[in-house]
Protein backbone atom coordinates (compact mmCIF):
# COMPACT_ATOMS: atom_id res chain seq x y z
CA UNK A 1 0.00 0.00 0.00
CA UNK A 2 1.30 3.53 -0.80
CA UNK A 3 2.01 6.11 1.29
CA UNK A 4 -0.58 8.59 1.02
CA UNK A 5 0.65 11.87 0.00
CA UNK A 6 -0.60 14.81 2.45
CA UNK A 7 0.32 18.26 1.66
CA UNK A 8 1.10 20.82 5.00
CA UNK A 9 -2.26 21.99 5.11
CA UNK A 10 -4.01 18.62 5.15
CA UNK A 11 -1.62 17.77 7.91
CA UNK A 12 -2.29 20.30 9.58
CA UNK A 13 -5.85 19.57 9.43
CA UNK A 14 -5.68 15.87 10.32
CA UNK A 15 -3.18 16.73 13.51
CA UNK A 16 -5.74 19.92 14.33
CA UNK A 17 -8.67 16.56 14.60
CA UNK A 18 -6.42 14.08 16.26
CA UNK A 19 -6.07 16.82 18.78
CA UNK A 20 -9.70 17.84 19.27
CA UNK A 21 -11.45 15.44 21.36
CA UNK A 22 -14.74 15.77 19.44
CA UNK A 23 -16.63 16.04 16.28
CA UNK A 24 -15.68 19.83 14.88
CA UNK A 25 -17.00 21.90 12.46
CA UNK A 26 -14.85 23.51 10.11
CA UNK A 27 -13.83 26.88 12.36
CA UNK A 28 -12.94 24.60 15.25
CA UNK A 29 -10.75 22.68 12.97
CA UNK A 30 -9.25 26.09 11.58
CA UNK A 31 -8.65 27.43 14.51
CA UNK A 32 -6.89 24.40 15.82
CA UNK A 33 -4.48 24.23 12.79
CA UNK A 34 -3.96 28.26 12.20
CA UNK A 35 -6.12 27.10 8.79
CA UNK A 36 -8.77 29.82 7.28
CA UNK A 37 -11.96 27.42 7.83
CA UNK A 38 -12.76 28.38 4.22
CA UNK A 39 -8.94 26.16 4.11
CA UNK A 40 -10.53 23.86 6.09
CA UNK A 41 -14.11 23.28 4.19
CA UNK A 42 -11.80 23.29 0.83
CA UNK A 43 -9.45 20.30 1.48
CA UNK A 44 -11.90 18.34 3.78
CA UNK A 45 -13.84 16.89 0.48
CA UNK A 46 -10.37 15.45 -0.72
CA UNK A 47 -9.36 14.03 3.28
CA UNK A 48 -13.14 12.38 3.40
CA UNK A 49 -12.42 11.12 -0.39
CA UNK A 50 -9.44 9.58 0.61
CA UNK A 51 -10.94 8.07 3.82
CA UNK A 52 -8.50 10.39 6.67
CA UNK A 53 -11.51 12.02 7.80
CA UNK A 54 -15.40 11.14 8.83
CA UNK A 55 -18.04 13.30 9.31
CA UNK A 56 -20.58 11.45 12.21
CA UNK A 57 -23.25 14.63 11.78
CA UNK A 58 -23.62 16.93 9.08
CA UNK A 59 -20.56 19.77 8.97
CA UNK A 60 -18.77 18.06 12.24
CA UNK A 61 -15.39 16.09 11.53
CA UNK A 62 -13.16 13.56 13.26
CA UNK A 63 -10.39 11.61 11.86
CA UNK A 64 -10.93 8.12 10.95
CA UNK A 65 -8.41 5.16 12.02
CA UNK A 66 -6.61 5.55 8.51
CA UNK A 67 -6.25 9.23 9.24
CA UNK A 68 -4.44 8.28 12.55
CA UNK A 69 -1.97 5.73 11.04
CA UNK A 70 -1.31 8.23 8.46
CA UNK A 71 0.32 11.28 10.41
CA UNK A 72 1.41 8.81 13.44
């Protein structure tokens, strides 16, 4: 299996949910990675896409098991 490639912002992102203990909306998750949430909405499509992130309830975010492994 390949390495997925994450760019600095979507690392940011993923570390900004492994950090935040709960399901976040996209301002949470920008303030927790010095991110624009308009950052955050943009590149959450392609983290969901690739399976990094989950969204449990409409506009809230956590980071799946894949995300984990990925920035551990």
């Amino acid at each position: 299996m390949s390495k997925t490639e994450l760019n600095e912002e979507q690392r940011s992102i993923l570390k900004a949910l492994y950090n935040l203990a709960e399901p976040s909306g996209c301002k949470a998750i920008g303030g927790a990675s010095d991110l624009s949430w308009r950052s955050v909405m943009g590149k959450m499509r392609g983290l969901k896409g690739k399976g990094l992130v989950e969204s449990p309830e409409k506009g809230k975010y956590v980071i799946s098991e894949k995300g984990k492994e990925v920035i551990s």
